[in-house]
Protein backbone atom coordinates (compact mmCIF):
# COMPACT_ATOMS: atom_id res chain seq x y z
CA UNK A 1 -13.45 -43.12 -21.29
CA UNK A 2 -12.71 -40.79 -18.35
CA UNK A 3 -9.16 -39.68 -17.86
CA UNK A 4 -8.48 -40.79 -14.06
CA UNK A 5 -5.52 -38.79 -13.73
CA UNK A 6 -7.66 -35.27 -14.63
CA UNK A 7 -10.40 -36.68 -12.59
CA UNK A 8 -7.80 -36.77 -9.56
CA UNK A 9 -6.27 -33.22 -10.26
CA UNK A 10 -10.37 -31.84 -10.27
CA UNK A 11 -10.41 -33.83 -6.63
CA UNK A 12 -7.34 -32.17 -5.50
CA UNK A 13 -8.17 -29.11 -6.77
CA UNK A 14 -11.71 -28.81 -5.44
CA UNK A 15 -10.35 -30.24 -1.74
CA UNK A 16 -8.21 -27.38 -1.97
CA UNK A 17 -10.45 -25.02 -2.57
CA UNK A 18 -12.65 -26.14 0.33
CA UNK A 19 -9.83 -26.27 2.88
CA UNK A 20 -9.35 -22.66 1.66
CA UNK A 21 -12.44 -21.34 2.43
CA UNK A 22 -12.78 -23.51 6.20
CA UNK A 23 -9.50 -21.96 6.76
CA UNK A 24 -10.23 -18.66 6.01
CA UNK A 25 -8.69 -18.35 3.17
CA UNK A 26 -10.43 -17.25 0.29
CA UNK A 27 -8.61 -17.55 -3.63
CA UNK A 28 -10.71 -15.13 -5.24
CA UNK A 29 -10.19 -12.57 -2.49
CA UNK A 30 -6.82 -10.52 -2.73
CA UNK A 31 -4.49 -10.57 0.23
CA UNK A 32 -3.58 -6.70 0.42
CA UNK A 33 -0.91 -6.38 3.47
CA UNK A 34 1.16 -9.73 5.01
CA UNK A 35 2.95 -9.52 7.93
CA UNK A 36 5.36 -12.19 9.57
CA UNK A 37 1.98 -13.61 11.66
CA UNK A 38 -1.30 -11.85 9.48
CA UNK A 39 -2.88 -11.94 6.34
CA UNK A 40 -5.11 -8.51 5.30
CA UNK A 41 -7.29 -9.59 2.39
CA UNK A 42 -9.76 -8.45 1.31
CA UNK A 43 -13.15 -9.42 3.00
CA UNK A 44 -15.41 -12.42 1.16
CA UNK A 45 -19.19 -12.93 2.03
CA UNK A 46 -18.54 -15.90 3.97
CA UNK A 47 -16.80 -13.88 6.62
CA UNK A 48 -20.30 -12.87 7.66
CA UNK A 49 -19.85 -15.48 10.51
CA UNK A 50 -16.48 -14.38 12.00
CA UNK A 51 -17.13 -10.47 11.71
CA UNK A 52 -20.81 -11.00 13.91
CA UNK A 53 -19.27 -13.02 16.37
CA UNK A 54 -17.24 -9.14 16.93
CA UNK A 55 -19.81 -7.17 16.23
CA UNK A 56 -22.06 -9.19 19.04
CA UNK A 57 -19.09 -8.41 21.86
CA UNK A 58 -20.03 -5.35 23.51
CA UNK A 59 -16.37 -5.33 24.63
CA UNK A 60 -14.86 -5.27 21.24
CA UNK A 61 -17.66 -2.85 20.23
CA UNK A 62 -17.32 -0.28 22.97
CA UNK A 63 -14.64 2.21 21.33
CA UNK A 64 -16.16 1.24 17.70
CA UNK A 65 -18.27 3.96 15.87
CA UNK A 66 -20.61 5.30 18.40
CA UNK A 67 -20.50 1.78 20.15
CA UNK A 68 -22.78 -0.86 21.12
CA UNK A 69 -23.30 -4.45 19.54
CA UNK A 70 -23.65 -4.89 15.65
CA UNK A 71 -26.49 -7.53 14.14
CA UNK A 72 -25.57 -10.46 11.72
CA UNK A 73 -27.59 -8.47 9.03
CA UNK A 74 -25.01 -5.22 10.02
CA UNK A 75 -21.74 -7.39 9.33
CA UNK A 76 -23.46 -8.53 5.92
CA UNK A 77 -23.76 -4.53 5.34
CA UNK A 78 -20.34 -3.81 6.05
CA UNK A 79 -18.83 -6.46 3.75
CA UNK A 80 -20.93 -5.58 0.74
CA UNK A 81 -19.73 -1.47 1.77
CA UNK A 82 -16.27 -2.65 1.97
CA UNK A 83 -16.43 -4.73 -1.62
CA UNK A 84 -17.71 -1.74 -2.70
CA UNK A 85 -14.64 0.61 -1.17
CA UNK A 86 -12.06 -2.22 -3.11
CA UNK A 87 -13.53 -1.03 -6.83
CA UNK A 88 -14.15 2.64 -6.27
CA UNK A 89 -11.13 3.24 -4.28
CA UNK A 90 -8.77 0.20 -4.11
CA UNK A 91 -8.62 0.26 -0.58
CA UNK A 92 -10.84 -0.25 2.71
CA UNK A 93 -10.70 -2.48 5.61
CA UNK A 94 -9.65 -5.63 5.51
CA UNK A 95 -10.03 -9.35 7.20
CA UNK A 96 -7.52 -9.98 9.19
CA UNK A 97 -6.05 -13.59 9.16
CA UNK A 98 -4.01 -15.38 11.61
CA UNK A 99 -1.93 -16.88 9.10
CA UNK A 100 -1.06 -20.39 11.38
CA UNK A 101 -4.85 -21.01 11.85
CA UNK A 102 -6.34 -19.01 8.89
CA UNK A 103 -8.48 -17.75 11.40
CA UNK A 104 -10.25 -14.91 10.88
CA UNK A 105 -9.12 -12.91 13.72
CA UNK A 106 -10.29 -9.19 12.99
CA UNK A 107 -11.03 -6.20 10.64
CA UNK A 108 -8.18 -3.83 10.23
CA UNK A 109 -7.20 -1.15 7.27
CA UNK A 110 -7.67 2.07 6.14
CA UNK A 111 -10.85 4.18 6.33
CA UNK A 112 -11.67 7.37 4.24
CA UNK A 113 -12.82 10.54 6.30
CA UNK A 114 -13.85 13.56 3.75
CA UNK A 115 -13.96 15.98 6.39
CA UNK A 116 -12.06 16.28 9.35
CA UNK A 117 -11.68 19.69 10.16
CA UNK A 118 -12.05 20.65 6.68
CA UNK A 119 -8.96 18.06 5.63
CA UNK A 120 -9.87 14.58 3.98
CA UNK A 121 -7.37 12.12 6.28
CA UNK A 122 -7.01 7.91 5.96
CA UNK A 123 -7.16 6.30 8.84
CA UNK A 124 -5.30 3.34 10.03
CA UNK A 125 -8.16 1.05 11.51
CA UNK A 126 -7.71 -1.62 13.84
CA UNK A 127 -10.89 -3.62 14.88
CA UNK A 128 -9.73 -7.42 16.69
CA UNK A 129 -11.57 -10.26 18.31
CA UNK A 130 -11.26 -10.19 22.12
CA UNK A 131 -8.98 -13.30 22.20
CA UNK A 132 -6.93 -11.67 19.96
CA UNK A 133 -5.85 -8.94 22.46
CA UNK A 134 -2.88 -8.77 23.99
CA UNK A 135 -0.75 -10.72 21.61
CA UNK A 136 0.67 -7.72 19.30
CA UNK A 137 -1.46 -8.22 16.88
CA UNK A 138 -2.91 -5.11 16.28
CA UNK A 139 0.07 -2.91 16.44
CA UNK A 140 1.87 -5.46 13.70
CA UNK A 141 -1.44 -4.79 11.63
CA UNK A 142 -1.57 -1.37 12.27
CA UNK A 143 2.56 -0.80 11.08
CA UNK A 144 1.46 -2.60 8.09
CA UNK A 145 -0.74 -0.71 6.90
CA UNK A 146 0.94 2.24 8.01
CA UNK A 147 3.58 1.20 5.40
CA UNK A 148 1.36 0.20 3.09
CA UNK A 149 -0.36 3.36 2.86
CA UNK A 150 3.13 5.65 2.19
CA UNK A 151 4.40 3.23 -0.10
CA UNK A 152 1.24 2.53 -2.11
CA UNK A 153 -1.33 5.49 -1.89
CA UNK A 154 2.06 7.63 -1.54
CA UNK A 155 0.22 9.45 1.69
CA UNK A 156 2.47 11.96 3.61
CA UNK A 157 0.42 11.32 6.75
CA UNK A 158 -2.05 9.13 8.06
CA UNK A 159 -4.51 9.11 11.33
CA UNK A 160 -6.07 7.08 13.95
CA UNK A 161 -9.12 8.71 15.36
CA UNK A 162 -9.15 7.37 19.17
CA UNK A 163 -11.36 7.59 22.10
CA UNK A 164 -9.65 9.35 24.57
CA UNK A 165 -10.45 6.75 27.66
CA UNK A 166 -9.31 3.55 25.14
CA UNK A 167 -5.99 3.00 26.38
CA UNK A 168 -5.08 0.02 24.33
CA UNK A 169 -5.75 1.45 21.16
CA UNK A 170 -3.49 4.88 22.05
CA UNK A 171 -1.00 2.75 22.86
CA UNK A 172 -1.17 0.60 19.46
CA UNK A 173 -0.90 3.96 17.74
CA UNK A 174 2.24 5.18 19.98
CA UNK A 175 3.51 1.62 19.28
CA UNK A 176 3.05 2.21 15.90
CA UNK A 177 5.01 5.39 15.70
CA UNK A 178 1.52 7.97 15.72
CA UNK A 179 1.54 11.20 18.30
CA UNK A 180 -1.46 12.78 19.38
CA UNK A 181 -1.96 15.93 16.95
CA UNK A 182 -5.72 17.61 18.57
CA UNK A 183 -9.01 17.04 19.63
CA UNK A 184 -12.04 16.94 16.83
CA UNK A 185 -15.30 16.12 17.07
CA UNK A 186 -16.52 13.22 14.45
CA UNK A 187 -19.71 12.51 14.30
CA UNK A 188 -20.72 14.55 17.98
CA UNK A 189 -17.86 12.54 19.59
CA UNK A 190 -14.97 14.15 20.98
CA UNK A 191 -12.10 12.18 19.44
CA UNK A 192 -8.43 11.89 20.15
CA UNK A 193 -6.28 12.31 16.41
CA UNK A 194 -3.15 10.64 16.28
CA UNK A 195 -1.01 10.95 13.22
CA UNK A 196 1.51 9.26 11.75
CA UNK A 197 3.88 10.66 9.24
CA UNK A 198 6.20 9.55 6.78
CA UNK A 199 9.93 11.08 6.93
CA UNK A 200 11.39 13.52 4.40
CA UNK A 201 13.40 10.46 3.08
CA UNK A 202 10.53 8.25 2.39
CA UNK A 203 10.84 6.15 5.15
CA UNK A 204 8.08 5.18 7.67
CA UNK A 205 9.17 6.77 11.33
């Protein structure tokens, strides 16, 4: 004879799990960085949908890379390169959850560069959906991992590689306690390097 009782905790528990993954929330992906409004975790196949719905908004696209809209089969590409950042490096970028909606609501974290003028730097990387703007999202994202980064990786310094003509993202970085360092060219683009650094007590700026 069945036990009902177990039967009802495997109901429970599998409801859970569904109103996990509808609400972006996925248990056997790690949440990384929290903030008092996000959730950075670590990004799960099934965010295919939310991360194409950015990558198809030339808007959102324009100062990402060397611009220009992204296909479905391109955000499938970057989740399966980002899985592949968590094992070999314990880091990459990240979804970004609105942690009242568990919406997924962008892609922020930190990206490896090998070679910027002969330095390897980590980036703080802030990608959001366009109704996300304008809410202080991305500058509470970038601070995190910011902090994150000096606590965890124990980095000195870290960068944001900018556009010069994308306002709102110089002013996340400013917001985020980054000043403009040089010019360098990445990838044939002239590129605006902001850095943030940690002070000599440990401390985040």
């Amino acid at each position: 004879m069945s036990d009902p009782m177990r039967t009802r905790r495997r109901q429970v528990d599998r409801s859970k799990r569904l109103t996990d993954l509808v609400g972006g929330r996925h248990p056997r992906y790690m949440t990384v960085v929290a903030t008092s409004r996000l959730d950075l975790r670590e990004l799960a196949p099934a965010d295919v949908d939310a991360l194409t719905g950015m990558y198809s908004d030339l808007e959102v696209m324009r100062f990402i890379g060397m611009g220009g809209v992204r296909t479905r089969e391109d955000a499938a590409r970057a989740i399966a390169a980002q899985q592949q950042e968590y094992r070999d490096r314990g880091y990459g970028e990240w979804a970004t959850i609105r942690r009242d909606t568990g919406a997924m609501i962008g892609m922020c974290g930190v990206i490896r560069w090998p070679d910027i003028d002969g330095v390897e730097e980590l980036e703080v990387a802030y990608m959001l959906a366009r109704d996300a703007w304008g809410r202080g999202y991305a500058t509470e994202a970038a601070i995190a991992i910011r902090d994150w980064a000096f606590a965890v990786l124990t980095r000195e310094r870290m960068v944001s590689l900018i556009y010069h003509d994308n306002a709102a993202s110089i002013a996340v970085a400013r917001n985020a306690g980054a000043t403009w360092e040089k010019d360098v060219s990445v990838m044939g683009q002239s590129l605006a390097l902001y850095v943030y650094r940690r002070l000599s007590n440990g401390s985040p700026p």
